[in-house]
PDB file of N, CA and C in Angstrom:
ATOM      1  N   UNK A   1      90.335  -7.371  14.749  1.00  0.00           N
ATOM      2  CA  UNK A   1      91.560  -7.464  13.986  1.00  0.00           C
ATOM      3  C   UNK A   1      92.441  -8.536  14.639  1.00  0.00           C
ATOM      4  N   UNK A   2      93.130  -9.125  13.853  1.00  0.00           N
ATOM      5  CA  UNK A   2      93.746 -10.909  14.643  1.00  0.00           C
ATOM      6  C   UNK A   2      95.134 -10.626  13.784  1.00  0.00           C
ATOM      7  N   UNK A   3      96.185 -11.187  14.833  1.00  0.00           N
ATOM      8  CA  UNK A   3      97.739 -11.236  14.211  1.00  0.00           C
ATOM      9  C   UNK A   3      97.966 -11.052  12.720  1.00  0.00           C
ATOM     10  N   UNK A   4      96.987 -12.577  12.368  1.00  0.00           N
ATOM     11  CA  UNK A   4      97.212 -12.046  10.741  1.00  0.00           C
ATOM     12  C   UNK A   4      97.423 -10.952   9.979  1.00  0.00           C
ATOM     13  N   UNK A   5      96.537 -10.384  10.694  1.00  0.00           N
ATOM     14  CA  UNK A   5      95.965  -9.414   9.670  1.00  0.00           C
ATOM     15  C   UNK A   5      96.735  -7.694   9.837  1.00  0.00           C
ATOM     16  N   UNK A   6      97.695  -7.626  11.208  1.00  0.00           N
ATOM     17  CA  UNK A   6      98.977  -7.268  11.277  1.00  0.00           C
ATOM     18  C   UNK A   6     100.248  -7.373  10.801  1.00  0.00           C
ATOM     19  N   UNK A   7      99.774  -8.956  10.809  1.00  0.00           N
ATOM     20  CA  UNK A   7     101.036  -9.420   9.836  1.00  0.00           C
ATOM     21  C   UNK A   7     101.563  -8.628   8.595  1.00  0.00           C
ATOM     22  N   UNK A   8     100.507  -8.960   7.610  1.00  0.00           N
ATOM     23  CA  UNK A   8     100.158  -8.375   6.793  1.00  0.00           C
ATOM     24  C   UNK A   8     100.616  -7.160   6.371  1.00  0.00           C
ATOM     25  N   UNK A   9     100.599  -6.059   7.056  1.00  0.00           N
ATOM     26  CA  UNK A   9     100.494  -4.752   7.434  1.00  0.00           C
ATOM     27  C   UNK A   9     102.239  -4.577   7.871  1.00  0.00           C
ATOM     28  N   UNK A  10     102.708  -5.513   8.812  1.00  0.00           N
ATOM     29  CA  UNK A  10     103.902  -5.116   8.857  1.00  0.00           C
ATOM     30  C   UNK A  10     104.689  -5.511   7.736  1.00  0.00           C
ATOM     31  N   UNK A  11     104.440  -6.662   6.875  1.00  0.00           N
ATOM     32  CA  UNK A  11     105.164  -7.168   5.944  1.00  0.00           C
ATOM     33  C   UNK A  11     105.278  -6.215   4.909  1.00  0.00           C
ATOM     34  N   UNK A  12     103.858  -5.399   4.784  1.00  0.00           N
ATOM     35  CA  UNK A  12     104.107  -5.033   3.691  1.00  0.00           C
ATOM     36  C   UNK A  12     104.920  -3.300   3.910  1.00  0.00           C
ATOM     37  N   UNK A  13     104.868  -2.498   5.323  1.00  0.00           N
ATOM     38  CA  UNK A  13     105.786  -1.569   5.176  1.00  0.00           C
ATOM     39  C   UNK A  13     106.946  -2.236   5.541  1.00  0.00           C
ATOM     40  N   UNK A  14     107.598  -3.349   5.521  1.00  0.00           N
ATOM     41  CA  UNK A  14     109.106  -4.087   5.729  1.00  0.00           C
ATOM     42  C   UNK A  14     109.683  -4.076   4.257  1.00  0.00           C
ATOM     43  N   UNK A  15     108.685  -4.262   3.552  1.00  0.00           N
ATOM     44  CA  UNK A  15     108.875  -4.511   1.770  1.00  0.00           C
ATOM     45  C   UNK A  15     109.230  -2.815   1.157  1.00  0.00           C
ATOM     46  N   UNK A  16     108.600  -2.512   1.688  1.00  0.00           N
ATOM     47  CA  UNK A  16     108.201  -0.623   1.350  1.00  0.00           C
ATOM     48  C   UNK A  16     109.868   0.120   1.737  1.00  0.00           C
ATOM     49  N   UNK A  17     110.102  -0.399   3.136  1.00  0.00           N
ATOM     50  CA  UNK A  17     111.787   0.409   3.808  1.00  0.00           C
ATOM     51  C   UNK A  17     112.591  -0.317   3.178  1.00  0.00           C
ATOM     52  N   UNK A  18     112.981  -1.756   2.763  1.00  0.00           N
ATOM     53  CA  UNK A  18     113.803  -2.418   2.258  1.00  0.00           C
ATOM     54  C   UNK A  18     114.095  -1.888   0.893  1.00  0.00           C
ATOM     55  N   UNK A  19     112.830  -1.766   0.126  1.00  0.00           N
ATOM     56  CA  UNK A  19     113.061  -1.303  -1.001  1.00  0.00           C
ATOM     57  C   UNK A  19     113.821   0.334  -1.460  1.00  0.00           C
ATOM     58  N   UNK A  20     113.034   0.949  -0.984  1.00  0.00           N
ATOM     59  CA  UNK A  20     112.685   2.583  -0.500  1.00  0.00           C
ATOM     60  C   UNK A  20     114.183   2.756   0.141  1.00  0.00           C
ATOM     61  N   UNK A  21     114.919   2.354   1.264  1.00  0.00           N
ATOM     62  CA  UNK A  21     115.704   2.811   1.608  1.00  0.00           C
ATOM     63  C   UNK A  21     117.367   1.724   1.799  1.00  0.00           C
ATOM     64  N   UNK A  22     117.369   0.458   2.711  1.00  0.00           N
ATOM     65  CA  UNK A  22     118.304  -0.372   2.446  1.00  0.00           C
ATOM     66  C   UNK A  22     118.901  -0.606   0.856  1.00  0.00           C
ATOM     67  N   UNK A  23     117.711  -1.544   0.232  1.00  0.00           N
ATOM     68  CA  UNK A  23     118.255  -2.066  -0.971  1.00  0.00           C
ATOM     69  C   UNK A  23     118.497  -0.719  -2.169  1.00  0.00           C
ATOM     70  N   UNK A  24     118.171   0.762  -2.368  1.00  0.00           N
ATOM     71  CA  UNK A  24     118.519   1.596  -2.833  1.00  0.00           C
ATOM     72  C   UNK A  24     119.738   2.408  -2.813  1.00  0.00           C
ATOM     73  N   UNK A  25     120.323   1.728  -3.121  1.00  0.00           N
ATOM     74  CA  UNK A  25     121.664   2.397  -3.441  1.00  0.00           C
ATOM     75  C   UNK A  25     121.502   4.186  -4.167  1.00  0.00           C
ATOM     76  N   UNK A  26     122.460   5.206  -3.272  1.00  0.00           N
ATOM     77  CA  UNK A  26     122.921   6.172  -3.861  1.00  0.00           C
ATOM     78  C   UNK A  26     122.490   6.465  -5.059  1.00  0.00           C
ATOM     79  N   UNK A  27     123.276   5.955  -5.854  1.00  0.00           N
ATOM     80  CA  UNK A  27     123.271   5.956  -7.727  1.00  0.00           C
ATOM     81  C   UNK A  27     121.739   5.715  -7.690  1.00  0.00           C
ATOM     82  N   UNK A  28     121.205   4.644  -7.567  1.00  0.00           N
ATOM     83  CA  UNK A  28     119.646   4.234  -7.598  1.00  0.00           C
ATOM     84  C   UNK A  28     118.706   5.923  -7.503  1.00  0.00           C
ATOM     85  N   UNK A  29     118.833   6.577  -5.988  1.00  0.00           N
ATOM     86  CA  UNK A  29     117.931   7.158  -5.583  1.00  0.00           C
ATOM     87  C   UNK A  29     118.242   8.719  -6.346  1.00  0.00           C
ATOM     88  N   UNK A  30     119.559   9.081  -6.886  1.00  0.00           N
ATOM     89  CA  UNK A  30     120.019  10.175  -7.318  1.00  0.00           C
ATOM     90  C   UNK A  30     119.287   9.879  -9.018  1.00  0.00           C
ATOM     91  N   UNK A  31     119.991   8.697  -9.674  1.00  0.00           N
ATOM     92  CA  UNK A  31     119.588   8.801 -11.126  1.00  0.00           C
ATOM     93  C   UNK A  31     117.884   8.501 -11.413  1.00  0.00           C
ATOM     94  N   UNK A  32     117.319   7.852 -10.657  1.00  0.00           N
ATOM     95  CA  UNK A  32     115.779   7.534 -10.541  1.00  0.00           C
ATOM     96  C   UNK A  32     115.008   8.806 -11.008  1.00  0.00           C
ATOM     97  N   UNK A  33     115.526   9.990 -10.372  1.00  0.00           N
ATOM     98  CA  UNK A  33     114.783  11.016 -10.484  1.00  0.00           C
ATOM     99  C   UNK A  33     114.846  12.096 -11.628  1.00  0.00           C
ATOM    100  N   UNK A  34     115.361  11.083 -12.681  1.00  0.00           N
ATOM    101  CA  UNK A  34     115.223  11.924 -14.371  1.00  0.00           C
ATOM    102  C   UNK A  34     114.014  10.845 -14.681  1.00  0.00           C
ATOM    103  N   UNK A  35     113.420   9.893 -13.736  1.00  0.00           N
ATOM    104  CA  UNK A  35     111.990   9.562 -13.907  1.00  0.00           C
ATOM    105  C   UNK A  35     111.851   8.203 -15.339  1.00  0.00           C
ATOM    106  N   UNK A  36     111.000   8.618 -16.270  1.00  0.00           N
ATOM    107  CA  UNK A  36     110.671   7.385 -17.010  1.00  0.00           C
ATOM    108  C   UNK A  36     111.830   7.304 -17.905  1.00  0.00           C
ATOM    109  N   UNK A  37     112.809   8.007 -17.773  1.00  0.00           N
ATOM    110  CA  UNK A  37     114.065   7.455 -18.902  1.00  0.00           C
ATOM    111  C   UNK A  37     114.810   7.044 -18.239  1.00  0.00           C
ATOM    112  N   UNK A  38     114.767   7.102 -17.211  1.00  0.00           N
ATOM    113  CA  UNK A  38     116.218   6.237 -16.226  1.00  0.00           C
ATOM    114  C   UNK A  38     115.945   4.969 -16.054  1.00  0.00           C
ATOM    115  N   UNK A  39     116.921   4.048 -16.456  1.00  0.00           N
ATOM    116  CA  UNK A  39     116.480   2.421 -15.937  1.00  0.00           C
ATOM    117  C   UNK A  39     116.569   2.138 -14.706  1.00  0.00           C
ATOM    118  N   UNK A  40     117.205   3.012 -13.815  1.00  0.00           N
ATOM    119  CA  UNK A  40     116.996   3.079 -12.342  1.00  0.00           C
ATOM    120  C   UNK A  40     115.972   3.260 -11.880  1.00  0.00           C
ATOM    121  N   UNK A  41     115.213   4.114 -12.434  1.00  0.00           N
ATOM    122  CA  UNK A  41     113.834   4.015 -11.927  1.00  0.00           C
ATOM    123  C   UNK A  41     112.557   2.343 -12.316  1.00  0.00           C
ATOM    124  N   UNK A  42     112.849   1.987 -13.399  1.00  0.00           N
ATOM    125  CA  UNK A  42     112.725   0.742 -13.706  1.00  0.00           C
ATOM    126  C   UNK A  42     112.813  -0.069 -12.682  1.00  0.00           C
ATOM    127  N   UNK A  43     114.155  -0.199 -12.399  1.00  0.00           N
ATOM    128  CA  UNK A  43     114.508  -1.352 -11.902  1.00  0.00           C
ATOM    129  C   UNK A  43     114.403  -0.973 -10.423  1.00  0.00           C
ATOM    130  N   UNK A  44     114.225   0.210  -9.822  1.00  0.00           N
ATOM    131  CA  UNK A  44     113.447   0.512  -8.612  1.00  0.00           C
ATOM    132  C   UNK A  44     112.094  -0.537  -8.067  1.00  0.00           C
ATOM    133  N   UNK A  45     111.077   0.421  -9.191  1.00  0.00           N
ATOM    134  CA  UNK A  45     110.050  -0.101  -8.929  1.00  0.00           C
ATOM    135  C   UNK A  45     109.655  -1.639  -8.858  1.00  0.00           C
ATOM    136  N   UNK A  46     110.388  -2.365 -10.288  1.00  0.00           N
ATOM    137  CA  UNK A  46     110.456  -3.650 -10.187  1.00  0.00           C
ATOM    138  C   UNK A  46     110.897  -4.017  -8.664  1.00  0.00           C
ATOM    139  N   UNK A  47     112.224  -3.795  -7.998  1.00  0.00           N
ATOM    140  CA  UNK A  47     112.466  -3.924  -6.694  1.00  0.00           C
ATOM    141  C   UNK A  47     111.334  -3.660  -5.558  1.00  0.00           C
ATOM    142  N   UNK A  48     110.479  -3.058  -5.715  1.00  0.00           N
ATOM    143  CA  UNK A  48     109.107  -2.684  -5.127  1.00  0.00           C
ATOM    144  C   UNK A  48     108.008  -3.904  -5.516  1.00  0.00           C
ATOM    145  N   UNK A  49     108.002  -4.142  -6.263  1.00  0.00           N
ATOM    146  CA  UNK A  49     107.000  -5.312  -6.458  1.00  0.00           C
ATOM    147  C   UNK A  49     107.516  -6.912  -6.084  1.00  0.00           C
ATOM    148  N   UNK A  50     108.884  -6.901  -6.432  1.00  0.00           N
ATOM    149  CA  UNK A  50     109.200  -7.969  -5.915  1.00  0.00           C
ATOM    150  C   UNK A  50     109.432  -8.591  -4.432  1.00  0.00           C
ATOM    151  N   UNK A  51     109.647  -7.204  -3.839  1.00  0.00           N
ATOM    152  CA  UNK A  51     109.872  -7.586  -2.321  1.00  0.00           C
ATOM    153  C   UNK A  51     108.592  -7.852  -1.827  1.00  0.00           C
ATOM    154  N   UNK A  52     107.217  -7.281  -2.034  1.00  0.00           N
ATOM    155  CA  UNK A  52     106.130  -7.315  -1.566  1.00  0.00           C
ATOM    156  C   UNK A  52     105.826  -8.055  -1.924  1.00  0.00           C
ATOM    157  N   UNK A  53     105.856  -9.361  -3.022  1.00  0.00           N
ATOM    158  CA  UNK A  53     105.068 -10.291  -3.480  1.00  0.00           C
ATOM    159  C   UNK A  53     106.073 -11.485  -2.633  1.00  0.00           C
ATOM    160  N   UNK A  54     107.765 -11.168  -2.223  1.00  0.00           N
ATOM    161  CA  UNK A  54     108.173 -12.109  -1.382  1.00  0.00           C
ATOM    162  C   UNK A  54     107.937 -12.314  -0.086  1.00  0.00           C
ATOM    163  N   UNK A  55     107.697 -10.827   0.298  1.00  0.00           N
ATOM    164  CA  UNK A  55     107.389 -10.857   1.607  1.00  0.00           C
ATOM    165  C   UNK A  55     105.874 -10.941   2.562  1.00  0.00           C
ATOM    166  N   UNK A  56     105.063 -10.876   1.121  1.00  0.00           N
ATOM    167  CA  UNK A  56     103.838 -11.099   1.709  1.00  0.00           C
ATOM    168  C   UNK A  56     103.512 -12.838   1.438  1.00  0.00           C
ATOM    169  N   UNK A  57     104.391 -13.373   0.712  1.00  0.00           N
ATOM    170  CA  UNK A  57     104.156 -14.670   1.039  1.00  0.00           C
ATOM    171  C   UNK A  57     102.899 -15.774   0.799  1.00  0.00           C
ATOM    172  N   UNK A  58     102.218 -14.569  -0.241  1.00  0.00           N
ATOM    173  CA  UNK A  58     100.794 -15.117  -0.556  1.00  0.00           C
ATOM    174  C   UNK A  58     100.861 -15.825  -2.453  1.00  0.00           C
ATOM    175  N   UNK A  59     101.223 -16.688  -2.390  1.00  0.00           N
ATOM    176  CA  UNK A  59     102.038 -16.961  -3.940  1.00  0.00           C
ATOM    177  C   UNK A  59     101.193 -16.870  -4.951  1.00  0.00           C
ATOM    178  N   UNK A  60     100.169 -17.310  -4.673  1.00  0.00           N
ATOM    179  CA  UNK A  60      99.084 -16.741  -5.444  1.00  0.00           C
ATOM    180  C   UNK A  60      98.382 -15.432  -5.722  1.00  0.00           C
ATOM    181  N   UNK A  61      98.501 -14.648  -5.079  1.00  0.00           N
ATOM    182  CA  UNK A  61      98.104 -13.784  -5.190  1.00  0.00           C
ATOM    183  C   UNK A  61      99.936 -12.061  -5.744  1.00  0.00           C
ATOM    184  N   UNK A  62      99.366 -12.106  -6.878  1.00  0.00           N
ATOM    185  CA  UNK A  62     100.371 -11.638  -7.616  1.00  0.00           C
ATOM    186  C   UNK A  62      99.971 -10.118  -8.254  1.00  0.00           C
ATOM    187  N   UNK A  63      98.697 -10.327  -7.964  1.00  0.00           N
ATOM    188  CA  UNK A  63      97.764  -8.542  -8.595  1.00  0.00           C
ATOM    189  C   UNK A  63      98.308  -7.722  -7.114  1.00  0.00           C
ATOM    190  N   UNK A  64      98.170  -7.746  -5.578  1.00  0.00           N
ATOM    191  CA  UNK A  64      97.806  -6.810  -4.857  1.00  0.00           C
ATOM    192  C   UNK A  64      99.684  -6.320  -5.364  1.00  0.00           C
ATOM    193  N   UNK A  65     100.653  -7.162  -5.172  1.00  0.00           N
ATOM    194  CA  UNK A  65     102.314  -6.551  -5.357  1.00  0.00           C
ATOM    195  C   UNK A  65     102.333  -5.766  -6.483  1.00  0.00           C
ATOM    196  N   UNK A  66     101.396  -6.059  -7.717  1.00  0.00           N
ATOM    197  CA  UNK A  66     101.288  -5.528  -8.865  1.00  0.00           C
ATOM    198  C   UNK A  66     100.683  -3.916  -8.992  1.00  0.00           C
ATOM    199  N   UNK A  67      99.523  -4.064  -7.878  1.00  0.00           N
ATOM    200  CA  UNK A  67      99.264  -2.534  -7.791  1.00  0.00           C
ATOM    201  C   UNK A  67     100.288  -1.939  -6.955  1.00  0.00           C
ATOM    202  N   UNK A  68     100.404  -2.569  -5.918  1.00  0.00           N
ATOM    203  CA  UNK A  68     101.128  -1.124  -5.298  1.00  0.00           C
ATOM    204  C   UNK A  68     102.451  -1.000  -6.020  1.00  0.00           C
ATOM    205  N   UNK A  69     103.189  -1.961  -7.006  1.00  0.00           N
ATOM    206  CA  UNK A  69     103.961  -1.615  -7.644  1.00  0.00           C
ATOM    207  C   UNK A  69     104.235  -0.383  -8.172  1.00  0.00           C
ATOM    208  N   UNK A  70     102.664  -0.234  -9.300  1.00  0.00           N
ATOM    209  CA  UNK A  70     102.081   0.733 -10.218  1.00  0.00           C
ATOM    210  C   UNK A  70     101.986   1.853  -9.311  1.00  0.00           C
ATOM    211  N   UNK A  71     101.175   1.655  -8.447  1.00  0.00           N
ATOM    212  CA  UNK A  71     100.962   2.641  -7.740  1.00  0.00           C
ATOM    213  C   UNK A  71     102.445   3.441  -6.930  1.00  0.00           C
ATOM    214  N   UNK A  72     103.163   2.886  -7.019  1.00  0.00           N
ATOM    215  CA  UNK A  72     104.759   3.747  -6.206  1.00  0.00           C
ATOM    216  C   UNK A  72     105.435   4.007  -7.512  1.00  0.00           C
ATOM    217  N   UNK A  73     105.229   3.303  -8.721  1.00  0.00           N
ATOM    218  CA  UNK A  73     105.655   4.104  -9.992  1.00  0.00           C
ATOM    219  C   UNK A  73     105.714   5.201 -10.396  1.00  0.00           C
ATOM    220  N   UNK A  74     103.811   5.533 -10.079  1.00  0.00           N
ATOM    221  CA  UNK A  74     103.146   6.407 -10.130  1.00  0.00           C
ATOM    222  C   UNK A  74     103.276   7.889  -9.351  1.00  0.00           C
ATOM    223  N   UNK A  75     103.723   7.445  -8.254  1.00  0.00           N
ATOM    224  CA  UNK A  75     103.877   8.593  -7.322  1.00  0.00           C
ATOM    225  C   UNK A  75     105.469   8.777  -7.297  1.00  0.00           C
ATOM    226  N   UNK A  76     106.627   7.701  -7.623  1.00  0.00           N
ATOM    227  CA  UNK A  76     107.520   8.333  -8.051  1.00  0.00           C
ATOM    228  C   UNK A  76     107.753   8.990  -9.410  1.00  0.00           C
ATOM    229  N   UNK A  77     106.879   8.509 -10.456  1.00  0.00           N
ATOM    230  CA  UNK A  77     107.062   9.356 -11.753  1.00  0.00           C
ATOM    231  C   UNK A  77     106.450  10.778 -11.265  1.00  0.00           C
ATOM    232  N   UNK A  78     105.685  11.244 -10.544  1.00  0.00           N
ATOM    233  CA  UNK A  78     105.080  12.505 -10.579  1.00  0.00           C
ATOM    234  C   UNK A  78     106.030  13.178  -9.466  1.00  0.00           C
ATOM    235  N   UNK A  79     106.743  12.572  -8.729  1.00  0.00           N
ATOM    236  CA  UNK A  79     107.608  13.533  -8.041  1.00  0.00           C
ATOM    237  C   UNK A  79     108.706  13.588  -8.739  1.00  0.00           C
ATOM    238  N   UNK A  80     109.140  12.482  -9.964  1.00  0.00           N
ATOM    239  CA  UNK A  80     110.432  13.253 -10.234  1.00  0.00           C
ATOM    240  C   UNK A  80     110.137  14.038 -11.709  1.00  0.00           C
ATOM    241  N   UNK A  81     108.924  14.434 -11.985  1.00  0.00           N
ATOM    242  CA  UNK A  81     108.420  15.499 -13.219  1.00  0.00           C
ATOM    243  C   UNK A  81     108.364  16.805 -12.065  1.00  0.00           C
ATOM    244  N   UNK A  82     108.213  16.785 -11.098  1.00  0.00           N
ATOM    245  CA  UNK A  82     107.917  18.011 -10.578  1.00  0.00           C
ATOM    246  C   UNK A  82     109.099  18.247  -9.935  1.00  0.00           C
ATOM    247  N   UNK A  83     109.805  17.623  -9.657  1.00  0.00           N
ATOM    248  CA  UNK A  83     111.319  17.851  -8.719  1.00  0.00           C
ATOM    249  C   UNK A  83     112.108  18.976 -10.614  1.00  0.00           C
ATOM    250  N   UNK A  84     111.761  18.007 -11.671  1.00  0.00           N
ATOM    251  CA  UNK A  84     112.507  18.514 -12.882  1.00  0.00           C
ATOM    252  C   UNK A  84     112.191  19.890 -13.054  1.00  0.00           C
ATOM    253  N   UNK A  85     110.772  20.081 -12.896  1.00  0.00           N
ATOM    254  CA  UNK A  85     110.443  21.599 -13.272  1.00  0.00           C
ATOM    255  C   UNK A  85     111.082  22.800 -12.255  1.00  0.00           C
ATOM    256  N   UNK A  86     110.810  22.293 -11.156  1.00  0.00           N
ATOM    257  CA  UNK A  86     111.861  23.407  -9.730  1.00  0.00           C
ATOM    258  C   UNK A  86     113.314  23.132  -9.158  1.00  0.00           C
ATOM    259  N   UNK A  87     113.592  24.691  -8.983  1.00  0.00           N
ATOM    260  CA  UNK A  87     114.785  24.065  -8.542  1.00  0.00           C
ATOM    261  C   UNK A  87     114.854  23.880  -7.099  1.00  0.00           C
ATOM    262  N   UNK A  88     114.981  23.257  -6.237  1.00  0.00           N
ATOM    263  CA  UNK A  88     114.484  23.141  -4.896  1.00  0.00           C
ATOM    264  C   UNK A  88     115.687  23.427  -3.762  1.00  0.00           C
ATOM    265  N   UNK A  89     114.807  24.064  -2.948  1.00  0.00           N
ATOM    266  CA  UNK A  89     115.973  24.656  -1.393  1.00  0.00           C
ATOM    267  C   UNK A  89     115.731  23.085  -1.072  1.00  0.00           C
ATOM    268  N   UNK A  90     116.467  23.416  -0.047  1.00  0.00           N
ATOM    269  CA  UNK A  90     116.447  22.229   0.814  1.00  0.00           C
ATOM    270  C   UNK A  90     115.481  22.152   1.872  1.00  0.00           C
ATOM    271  N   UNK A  91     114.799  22.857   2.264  1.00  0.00           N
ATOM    272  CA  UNK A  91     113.256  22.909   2.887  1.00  0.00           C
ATOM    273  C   UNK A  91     112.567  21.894   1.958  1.00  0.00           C
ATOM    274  N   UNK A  92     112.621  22.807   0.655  1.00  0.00           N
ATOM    275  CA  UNK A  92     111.029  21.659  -0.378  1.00  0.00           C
ATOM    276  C   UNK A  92     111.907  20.207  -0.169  1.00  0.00           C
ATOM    277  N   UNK A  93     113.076  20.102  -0.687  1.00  0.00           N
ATOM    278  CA  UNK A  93     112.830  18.488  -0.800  1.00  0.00           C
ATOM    279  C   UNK A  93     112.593  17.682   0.612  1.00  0.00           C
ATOM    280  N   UNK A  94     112.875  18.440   1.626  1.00  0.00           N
ATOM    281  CA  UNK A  94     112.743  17.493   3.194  1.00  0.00           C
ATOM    282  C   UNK A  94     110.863  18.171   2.679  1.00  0.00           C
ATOM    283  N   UNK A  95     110.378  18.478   2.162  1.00  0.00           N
ATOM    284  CA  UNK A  95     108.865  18.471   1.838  1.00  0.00           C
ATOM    285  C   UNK A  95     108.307  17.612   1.397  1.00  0.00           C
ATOM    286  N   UNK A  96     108.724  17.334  -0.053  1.00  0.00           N
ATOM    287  CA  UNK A  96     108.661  16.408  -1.154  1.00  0.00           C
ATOM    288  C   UNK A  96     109.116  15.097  -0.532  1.00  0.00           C
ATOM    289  N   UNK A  97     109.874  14.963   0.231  1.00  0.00           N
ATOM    290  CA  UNK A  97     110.493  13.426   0.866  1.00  0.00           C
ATOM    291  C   UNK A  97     108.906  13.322   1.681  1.00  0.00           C
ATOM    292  N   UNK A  98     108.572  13.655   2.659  1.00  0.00           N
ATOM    293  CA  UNK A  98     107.289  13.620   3.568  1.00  0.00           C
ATOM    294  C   UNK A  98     106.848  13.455   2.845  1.00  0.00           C
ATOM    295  N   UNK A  99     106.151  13.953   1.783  1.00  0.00           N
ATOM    296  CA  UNK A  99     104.511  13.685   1.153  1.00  0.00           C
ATOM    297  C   UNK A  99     104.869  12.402   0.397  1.00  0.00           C
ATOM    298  N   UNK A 100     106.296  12.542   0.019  1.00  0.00           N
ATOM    299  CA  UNK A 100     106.591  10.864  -1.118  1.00  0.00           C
ATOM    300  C   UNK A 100     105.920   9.590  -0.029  1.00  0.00           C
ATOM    301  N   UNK A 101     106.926   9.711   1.016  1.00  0.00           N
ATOM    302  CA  UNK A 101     106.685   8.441   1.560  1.00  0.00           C
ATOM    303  C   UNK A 101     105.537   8.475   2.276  1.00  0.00           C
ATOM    304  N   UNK A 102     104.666   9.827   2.635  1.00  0.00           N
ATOM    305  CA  UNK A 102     103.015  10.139   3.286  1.00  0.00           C
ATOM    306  C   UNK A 102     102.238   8.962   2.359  1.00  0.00           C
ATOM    307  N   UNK A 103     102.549   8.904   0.896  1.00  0.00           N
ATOM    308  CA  UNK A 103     101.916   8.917  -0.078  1.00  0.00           C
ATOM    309  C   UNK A 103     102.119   7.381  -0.446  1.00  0.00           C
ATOM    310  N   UNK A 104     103.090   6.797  -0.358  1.00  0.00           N
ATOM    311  CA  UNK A 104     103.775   5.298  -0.215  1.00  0.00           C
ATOM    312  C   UNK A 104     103.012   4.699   0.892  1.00  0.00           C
ATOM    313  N   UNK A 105     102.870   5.184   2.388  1.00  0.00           N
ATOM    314  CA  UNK A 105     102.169   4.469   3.298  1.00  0.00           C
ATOM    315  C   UNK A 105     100.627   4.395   3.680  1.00  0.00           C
ATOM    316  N   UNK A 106     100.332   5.317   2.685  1.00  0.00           N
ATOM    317  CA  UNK A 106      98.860   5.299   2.658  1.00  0.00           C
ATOM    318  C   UNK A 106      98.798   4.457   1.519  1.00  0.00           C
ATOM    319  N   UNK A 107      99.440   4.350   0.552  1.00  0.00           N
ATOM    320  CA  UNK A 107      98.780   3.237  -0.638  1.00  0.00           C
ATOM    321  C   UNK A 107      98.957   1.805   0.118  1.00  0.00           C
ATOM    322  N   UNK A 108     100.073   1.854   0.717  1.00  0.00           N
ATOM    323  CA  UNK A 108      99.955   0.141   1.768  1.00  0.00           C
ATOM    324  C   UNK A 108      99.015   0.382   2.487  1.00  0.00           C
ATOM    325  N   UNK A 109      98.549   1.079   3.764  1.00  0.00           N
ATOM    326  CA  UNK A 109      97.562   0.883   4.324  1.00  0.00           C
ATOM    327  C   UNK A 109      96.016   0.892   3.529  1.00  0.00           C
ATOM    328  N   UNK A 110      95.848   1.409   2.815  1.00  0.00           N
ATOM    329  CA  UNK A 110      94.695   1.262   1.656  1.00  0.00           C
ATOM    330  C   UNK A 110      94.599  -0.436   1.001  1.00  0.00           C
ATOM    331  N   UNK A 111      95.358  -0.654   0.442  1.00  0.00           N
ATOM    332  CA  UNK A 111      95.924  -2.109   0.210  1.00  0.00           C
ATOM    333  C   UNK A 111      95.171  -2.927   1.216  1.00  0.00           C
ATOM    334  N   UNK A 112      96.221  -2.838   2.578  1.00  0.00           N
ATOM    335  CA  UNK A 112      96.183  -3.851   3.232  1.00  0.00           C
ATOM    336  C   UNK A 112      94.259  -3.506   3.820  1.00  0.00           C
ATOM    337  N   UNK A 113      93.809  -2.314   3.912  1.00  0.00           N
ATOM    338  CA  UNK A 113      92.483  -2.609   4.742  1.00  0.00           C
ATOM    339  C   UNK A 113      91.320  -3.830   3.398  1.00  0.00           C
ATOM    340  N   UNK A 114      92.177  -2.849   2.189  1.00  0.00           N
ATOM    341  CA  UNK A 114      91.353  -3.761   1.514  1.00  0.00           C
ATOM    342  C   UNK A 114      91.088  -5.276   1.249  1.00  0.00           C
ATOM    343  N   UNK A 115      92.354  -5.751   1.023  1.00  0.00           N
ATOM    344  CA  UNK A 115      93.088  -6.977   1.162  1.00  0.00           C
ATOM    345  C   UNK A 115      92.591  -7.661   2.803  1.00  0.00           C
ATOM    346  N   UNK A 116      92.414  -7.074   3.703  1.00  0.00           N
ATOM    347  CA  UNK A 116      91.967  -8.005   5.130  1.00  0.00           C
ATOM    348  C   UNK A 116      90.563  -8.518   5.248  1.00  0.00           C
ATOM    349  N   UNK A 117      90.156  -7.056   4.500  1.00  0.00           N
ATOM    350  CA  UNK A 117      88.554  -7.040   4.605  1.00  0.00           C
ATOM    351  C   UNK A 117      87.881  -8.197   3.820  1.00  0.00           C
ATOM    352  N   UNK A 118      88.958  -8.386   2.227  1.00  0.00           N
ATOM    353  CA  UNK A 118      88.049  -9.644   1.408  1.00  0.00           C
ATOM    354  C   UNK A 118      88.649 -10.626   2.083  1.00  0.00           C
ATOM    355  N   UNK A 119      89.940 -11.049   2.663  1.00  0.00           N
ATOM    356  CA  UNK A 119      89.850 -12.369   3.841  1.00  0.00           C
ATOM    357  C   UNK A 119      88.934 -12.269   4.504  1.00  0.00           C
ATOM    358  N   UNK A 120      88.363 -11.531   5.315  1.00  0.00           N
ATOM    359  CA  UNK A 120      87.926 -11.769   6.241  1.00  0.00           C
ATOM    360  C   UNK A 120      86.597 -11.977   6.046  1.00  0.00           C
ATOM    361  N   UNK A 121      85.975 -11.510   4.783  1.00  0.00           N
ATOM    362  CA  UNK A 121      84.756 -11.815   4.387  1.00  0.00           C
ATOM    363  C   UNK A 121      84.291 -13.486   3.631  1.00  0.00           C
TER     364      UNK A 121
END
């Protein structure tokens, strides 16, 4: 494994906290979670794809920002359908927060092994 390919790896959970936590404003992270009717959640995820396609710096390559886009869509649309159905103590959501972002850093590390492996091949 060579700098690069760290690089990589850090860029893309730098893209993941920026998005996920700095650039998310309050309003953002509260209204997001009425899910596919909120334009906050929209314009979340868009914020998720864009940082990773700036910060990974690979200009051509515009599919890998595109999945994990989809893919954090994905795992935020299904936590905020299931946050809707319960009403939650405050135990589950410090639950639901862990497995969200468990679930966010395994789709980057999945990504990135995949993504090193066809460089490197």
């Amino acid at each position: 494994m060579d700098v690069q390919q760290i690089d990589i790896l850090f860029r893309l959970l730098i893209a993941h906290l920026l998005a996920d936590f700095l650039l998310q404003p309050d309003i953002m992270a509260t209204e997001k979670k009425k899910g596919l009717v909120s334009r906050y959640y929209y314009l979340h995820i868009l914020t998720v794809g864009i940082l990773t396609y700036l910060l990974l710096g690979q200009w051509t390559n515009w599919q890998g920002p595109l999945i994990i886009m989809v893919v954090h869509g994905t795992i935020d649309a299904v936590k905020a359908a299931r946050a809707s159905k319960y009403k939650w103590a405050n135990s589950s959501q410090k639950w639901f927060f862990i497995i969200d972002q468990l679930l966010h850093v395994l789709t980057l590390i999945v990504y990135w092994m995949i993504a090193t492996e066809a460089v490197k091949n």
